[in-house]
N, C-alpha and C. Protein backbone atom coordinates (compact mmCIF):
# COMPACT_ATOMS: atom_id res chain seq x y z
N UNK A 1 31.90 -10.72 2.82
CA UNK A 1 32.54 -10.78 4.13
C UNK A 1 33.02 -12.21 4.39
N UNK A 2 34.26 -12.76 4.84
CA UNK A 2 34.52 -13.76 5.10
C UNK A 2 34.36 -13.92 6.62
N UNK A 3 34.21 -15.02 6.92
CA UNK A 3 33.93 -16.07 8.14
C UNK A 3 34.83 -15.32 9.32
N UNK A 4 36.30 -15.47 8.45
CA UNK A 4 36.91 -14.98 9.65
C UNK A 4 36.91 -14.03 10.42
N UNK A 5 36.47 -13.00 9.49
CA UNK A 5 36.61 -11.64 10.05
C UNK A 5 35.29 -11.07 10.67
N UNK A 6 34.43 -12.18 11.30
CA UNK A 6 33.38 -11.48 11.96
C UNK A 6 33.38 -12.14 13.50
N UNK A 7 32.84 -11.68 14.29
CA UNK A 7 32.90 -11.25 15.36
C UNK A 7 31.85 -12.26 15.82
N UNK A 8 31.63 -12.98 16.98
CA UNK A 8 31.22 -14.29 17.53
C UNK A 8 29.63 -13.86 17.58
N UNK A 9 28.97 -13.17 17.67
CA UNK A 9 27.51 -12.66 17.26
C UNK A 9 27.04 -12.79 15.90
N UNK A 10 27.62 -12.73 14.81
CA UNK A 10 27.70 -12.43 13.65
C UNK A 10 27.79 -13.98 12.98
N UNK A 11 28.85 -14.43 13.31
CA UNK A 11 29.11 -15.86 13.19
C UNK A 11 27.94 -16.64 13.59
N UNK A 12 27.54 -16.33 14.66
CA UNK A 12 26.53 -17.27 15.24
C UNK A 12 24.95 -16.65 14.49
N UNK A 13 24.95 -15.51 13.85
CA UNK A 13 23.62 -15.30 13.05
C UNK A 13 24.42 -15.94 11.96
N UNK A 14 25.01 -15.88 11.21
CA UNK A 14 25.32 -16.85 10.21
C UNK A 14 24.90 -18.14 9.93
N UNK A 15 25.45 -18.60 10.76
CA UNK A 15 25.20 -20.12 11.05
C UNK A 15 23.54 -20.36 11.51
N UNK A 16 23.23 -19.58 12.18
CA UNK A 16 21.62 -19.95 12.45
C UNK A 16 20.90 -19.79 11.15
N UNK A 17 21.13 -18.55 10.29
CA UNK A 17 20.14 -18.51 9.01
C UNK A 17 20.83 -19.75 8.10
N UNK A 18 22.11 -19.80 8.39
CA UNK A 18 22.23 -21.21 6.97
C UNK A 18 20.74 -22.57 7.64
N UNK A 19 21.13 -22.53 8.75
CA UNK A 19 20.00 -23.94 9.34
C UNK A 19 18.77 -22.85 9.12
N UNK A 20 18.13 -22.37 9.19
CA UNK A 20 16.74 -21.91 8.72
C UNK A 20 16.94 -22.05 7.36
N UNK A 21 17.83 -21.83 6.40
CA UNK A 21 17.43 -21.64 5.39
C UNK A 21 17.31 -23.28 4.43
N UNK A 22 17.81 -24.08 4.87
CA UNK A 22 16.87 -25.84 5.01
C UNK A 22 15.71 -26.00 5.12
N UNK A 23 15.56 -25.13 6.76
CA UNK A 23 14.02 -25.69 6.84
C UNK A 23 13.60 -25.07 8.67
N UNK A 24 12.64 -24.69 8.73
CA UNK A 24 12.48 -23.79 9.99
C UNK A 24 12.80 -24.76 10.70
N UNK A 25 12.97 -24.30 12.07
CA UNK A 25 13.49 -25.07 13.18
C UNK A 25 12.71 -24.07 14.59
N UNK A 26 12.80 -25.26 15.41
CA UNK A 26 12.01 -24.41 16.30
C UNK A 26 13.39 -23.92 17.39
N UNK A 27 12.67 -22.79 18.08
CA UNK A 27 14.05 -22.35 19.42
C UNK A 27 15.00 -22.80 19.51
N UNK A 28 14.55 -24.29 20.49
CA UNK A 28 15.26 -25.36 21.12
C UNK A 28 16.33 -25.50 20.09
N UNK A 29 16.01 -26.67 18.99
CA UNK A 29 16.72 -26.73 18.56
C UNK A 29 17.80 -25.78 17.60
N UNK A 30 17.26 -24.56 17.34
CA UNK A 30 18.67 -23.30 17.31
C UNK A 30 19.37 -23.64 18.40
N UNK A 31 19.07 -23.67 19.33
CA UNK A 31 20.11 -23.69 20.96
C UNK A 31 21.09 -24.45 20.80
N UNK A 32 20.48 -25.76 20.41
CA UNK A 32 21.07 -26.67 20.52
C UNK A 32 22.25 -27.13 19.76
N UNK A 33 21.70 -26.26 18.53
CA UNK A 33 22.50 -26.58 17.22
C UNK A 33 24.19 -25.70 17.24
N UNK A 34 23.25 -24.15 17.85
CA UNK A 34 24.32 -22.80 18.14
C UNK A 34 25.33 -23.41 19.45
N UNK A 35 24.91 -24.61 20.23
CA UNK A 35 25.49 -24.71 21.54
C UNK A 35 26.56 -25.64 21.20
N UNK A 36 26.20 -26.97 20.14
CA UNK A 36 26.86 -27.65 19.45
C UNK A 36 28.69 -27.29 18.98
N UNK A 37 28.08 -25.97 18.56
CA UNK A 37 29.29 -25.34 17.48
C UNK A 37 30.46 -24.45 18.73
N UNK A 38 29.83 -24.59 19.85
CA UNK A 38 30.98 -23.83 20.89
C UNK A 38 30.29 -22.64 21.05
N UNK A 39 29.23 -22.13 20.67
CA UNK A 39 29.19 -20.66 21.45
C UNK A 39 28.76 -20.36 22.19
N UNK A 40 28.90 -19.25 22.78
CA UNK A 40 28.61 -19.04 24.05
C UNK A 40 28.23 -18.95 24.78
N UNK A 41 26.75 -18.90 25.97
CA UNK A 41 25.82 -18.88 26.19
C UNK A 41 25.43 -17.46 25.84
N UNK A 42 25.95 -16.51 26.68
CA UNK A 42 25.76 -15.26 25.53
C UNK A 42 25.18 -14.80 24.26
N UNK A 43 26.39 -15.75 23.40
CA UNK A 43 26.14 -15.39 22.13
C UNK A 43 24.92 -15.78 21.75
N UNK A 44 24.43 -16.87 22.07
CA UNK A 44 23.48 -17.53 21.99
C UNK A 44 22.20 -17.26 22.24
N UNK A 45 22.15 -16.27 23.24
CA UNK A 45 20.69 -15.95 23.74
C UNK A 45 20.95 -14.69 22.68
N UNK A 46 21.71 -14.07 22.31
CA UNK A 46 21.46 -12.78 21.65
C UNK A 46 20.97 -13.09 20.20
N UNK A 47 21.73 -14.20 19.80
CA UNK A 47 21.08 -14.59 18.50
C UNK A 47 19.65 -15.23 18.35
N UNK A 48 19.34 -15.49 19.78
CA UNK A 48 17.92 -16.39 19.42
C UNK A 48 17.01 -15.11 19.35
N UNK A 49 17.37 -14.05 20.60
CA UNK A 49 16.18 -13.19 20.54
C UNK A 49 16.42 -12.09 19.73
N UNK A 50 17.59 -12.09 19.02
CA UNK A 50 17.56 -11.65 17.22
C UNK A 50 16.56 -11.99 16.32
N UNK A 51 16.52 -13.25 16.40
CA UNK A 51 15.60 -13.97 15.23
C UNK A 51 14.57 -13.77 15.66
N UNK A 52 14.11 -14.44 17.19
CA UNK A 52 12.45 -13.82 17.30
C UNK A 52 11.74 -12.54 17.25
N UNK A 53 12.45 -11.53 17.66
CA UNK A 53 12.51 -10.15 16.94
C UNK A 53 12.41 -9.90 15.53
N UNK A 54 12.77 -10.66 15.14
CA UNK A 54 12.88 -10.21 13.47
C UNK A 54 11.68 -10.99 12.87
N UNK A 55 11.34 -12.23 14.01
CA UNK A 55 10.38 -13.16 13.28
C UNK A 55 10.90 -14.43 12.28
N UNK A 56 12.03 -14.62 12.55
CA UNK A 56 12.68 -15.43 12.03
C UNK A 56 12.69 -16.95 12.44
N UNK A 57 12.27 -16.89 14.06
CA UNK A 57 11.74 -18.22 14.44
C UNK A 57 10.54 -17.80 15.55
N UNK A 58 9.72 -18.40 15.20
CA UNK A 58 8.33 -18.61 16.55
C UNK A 58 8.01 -20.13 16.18
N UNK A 59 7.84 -20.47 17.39
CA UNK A 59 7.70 -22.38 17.44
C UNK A 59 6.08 -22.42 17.17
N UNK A 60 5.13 -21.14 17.41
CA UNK A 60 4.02 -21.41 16.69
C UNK A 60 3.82 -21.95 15.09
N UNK A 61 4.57 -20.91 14.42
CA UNK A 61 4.49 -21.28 13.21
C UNK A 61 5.49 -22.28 13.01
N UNK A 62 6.17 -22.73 13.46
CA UNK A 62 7.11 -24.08 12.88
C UNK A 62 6.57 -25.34 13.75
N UNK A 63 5.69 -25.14 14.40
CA UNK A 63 4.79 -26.21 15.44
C UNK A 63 3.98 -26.54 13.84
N UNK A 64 2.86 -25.04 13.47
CA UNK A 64 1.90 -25.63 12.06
C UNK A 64 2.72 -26.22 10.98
N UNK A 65 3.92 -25.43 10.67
CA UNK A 65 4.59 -25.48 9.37
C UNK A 65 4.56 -27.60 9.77
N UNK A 66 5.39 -27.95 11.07
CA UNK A 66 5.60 -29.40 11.41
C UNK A 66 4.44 -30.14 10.97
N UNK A 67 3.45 -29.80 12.28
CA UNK A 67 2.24 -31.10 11.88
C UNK A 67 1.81 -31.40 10.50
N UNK A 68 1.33 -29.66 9.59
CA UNK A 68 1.02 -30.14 8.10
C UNK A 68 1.90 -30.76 7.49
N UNK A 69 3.16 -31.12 7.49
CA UNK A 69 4.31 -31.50 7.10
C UNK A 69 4.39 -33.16 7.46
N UNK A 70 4.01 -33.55 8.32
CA UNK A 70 3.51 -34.91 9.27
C UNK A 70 2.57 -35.44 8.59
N UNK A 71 1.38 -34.71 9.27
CA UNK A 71 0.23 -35.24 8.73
C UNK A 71 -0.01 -35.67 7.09
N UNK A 72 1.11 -35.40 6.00
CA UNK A 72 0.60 -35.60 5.11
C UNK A 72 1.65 -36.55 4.70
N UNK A 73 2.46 -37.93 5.92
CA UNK A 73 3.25 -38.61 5.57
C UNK A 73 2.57 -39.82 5.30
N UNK A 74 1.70 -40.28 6.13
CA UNK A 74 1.16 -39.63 7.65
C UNK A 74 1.36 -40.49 8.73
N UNK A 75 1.55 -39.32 9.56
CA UNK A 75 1.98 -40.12 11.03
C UNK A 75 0.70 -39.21 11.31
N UNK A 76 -0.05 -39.98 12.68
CA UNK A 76 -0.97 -39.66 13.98
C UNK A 76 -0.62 -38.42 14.64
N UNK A 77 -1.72 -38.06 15.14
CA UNK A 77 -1.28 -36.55 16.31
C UNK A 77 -0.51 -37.09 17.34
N UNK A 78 -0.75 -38.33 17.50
CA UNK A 78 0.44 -38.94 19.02
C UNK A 78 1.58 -38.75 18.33
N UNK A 79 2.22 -39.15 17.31
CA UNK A 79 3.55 -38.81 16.92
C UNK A 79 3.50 -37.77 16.35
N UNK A 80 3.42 -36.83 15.48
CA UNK A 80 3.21 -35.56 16.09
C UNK A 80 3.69 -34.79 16.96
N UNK A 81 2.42 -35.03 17.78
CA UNK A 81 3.06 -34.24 19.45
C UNK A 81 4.39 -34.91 19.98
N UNK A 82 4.45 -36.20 19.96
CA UNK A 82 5.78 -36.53 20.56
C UNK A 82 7.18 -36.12 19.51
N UNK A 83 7.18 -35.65 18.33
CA UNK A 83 7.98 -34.85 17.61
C UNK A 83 8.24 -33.74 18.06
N UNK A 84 7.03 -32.75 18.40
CA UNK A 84 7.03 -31.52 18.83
C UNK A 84 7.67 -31.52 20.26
N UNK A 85 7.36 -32.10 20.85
CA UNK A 85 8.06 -32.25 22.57
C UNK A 85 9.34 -32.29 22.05
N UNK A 86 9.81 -33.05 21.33
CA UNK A 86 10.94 -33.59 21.15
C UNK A 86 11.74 -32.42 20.81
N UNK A 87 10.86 -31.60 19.65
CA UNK A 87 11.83 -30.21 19.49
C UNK A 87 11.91 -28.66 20.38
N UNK A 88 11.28 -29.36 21.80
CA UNK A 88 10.93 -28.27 22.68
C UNK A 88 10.04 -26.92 22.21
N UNK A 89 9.03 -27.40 21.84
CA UNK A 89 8.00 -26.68 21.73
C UNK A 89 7.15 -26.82 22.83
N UNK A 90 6.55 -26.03 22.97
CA UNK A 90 5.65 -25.69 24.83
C UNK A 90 4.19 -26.35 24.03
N UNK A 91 4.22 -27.16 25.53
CA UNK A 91 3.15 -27.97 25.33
C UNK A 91 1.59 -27.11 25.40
N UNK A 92 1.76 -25.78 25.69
CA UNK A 92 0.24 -25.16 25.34
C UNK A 92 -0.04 -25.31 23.63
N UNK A 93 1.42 -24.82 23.11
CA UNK A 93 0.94 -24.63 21.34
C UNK A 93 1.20 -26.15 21.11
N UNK A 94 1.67 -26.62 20.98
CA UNK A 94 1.49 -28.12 20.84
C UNK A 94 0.04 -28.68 20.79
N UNK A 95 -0.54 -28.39 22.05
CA UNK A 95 -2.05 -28.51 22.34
C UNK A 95 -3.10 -28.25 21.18
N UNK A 96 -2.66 -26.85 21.14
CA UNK A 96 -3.48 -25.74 20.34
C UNK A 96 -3.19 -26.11 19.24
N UNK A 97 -2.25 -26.34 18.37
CA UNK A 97 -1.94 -26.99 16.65
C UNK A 97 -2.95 -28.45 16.79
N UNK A 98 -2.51 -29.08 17.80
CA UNK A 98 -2.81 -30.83 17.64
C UNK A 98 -4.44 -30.31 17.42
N UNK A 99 -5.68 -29.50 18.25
CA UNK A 99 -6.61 -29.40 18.43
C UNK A 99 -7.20 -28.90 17.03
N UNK A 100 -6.30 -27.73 16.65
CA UNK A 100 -6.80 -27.53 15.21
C UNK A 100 -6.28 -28.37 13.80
N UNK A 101 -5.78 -29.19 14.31
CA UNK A 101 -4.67 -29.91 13.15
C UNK A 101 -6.16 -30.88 12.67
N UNK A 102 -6.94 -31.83 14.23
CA UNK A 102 -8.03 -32.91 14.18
C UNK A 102 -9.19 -31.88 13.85
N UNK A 103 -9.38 -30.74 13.51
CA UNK A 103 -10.62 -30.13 12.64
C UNK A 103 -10.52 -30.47 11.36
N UNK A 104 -9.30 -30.43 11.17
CA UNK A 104 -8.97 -30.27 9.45
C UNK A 104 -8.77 -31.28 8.48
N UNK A 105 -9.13 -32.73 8.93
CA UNK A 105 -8.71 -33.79 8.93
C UNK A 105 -9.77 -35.07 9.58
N UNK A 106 -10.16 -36.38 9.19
CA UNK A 106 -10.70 -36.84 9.94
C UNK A 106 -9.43 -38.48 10.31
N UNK A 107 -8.84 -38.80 11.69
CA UNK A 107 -8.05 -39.54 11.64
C UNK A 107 -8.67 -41.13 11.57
N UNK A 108 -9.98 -41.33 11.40
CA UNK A 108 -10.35 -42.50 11.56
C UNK A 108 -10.56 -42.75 9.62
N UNK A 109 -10.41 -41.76 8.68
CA UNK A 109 -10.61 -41.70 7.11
C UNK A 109 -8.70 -42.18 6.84
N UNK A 110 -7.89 -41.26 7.45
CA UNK A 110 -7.21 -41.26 6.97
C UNK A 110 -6.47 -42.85 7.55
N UNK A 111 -6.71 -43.12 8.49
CA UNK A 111 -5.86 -44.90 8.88
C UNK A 111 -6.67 -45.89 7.97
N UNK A 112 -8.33 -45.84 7.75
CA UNK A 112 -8.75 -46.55 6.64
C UNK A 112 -7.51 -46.40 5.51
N UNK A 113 -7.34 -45.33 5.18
CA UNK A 113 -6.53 -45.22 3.49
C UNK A 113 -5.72 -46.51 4.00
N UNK A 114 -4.75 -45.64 5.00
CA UNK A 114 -3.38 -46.51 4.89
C UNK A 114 -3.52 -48.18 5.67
N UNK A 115 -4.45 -48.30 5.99
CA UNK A 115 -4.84 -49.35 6.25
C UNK A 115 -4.86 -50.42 5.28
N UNK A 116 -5.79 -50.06 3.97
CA UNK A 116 -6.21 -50.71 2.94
C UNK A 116 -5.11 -50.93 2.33
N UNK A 117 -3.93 -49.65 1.81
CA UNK A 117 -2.87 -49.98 0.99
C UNK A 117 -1.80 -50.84 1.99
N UNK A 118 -1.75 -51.24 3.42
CA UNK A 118 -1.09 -51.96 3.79
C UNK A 118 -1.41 -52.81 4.29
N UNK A 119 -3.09 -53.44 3.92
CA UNK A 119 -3.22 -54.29 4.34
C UNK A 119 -2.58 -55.34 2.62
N UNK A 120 -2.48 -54.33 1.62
CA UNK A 120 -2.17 -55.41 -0.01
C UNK A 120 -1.08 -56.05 0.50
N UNK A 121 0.08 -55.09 0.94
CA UNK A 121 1.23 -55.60 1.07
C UNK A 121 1.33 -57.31 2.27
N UNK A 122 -0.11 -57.40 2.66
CA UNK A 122 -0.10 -58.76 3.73
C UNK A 122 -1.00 -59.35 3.17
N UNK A 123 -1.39 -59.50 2.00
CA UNK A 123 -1.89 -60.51 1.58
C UNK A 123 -1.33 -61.85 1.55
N UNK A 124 0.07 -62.08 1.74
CA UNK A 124 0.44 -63.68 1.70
C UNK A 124 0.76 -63.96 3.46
N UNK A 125 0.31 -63.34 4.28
CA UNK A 125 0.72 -63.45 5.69
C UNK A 125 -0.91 -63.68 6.12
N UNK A 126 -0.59 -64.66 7.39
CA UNK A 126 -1.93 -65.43 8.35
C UNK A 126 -2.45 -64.17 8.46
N UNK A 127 -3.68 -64.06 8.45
CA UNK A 127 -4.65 -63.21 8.66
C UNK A 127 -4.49 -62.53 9.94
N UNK A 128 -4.40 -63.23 10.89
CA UNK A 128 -3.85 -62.87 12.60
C UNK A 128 -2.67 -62.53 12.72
N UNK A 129 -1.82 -62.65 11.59
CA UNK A 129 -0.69 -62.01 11.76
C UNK A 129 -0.45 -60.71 11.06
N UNK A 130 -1.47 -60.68 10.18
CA UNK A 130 -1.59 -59.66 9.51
C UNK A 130 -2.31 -58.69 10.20
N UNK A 131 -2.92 -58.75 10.95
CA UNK A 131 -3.39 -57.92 11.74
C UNK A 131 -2.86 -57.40 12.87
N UNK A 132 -1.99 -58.37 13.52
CA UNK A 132 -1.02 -57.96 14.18
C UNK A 132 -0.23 -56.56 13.55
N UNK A 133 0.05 -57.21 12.77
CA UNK A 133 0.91 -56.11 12.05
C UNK A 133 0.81 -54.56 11.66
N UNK A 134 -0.41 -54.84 11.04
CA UNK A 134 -1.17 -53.66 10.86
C UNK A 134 -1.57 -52.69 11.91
N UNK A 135 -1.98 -53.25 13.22
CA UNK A 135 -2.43 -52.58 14.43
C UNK A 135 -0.79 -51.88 14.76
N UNK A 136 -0.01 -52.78 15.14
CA UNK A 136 1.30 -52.34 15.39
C UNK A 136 1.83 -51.51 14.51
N UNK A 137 1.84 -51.87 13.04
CA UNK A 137 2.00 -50.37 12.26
C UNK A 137 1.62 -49.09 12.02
N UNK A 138 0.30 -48.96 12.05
CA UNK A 138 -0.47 -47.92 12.59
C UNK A 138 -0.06 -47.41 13.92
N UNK A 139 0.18 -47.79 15.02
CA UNK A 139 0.33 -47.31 16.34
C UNK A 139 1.22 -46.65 16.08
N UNK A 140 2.47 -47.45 15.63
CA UNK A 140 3.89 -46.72 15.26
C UNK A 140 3.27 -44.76 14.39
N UNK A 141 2.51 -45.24 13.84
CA UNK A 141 3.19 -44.26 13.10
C UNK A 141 2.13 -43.05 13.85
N UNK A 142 1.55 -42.88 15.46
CA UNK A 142 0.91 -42.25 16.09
C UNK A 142 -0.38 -42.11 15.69
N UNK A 143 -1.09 -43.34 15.39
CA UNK A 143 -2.27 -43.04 15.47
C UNK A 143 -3.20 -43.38 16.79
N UNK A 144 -4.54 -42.78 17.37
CA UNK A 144 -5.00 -43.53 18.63
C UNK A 144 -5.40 -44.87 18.62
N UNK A 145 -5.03 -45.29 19.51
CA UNK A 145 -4.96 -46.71 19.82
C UNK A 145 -6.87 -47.35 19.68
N UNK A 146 -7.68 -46.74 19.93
CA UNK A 146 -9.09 -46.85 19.94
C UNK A 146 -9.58 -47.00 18.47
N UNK A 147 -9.25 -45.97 17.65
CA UNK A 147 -9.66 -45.41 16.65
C UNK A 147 -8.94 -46.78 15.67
N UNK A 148 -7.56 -46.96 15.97
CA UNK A 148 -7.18 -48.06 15.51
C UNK A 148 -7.54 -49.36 15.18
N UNK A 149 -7.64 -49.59 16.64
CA UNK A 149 -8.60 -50.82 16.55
C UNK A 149 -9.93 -51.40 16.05
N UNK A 150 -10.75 -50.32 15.71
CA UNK A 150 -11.63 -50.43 15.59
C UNK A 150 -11.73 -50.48 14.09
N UNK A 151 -10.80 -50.21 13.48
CA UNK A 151 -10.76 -49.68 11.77
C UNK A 151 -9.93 -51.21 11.52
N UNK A 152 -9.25 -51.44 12.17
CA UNK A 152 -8.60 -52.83 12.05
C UNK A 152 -9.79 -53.81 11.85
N UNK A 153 -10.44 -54.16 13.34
CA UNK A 153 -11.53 -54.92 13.46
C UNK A 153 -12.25 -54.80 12.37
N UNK A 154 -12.99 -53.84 11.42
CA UNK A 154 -13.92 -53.86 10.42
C UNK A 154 -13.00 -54.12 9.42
N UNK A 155 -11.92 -54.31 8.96
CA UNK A 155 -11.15 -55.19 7.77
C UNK A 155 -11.21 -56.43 8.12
């Protein structure tokens, strides 16, 4: 079937499974992406609750599919969650992933790791600046600010 000859529903499931078929995406951003391209509001709601019908998008599972995907860069549950906001996912499952994400995982093991391998890279920098650094790099990449510090302080 070519492009042209389908009908503005059709087109717009088109185009939504090419972007799923990259990489899940949550709601929002289908909306956003389908709203991008000119269509219609219409068209738009019919294609989203196509896919969730079919199971083709739930922001639950592309909330888990995200964090395990995160967490093993690794960025913190603060960035994380502020990813997930970002892709309009509802802050109950947001909640609910972040809560089971910190069972599965301990975040004060895993900033040691990356701690140690970035503290090599500051070996020729002032000690106080190196720590600077490190605290500030870690934060960046959403870890808690407590948990941080404290893993800093014992290096």
């Amino acid at each position: 079937m070519r492009q042209n000859n389908l009908n503005p529903t059709e087109k717009a499931h088109s185009y939504a499974f090419l972007l799923l078929k990259f990489r899940l995406r949550s709601e929002k951003e289908l909306y956003q992406r389908l709203k991008r391209k000119n269509f219609s509001p219409q068209v738009i709601e019919e294609t989203l609750s196509f896919l969730k019908e079919k199971g083709f998008i739930d922001d639950r599972v592309f909330a888990k599919a995200w964090a395990e995907s995160r967490i093993k860069k690794p960025f913190g549950p603060r960035r994380i969650e502020q990813e997930l906001n970002l892709k309009g996912v509802d802050k109950k499952i947001i909640k609910d992933r972040l809560q089971k994400l910190k069972k599965s995982y301990s975040e004060e093991a895993l900033i040691k790791k990356i701690a140690r391998e970035r503290i090599e890279k500051l070996k020729r920098v002032d000690p106080d600046a190196a720590r600077r650094r490190l605290y500030a790099y870690l934060l960046r990449r959403g870890f808690s600010p407590d948990i941080v510090s404290e893993v800093v302080s014992q290096l």
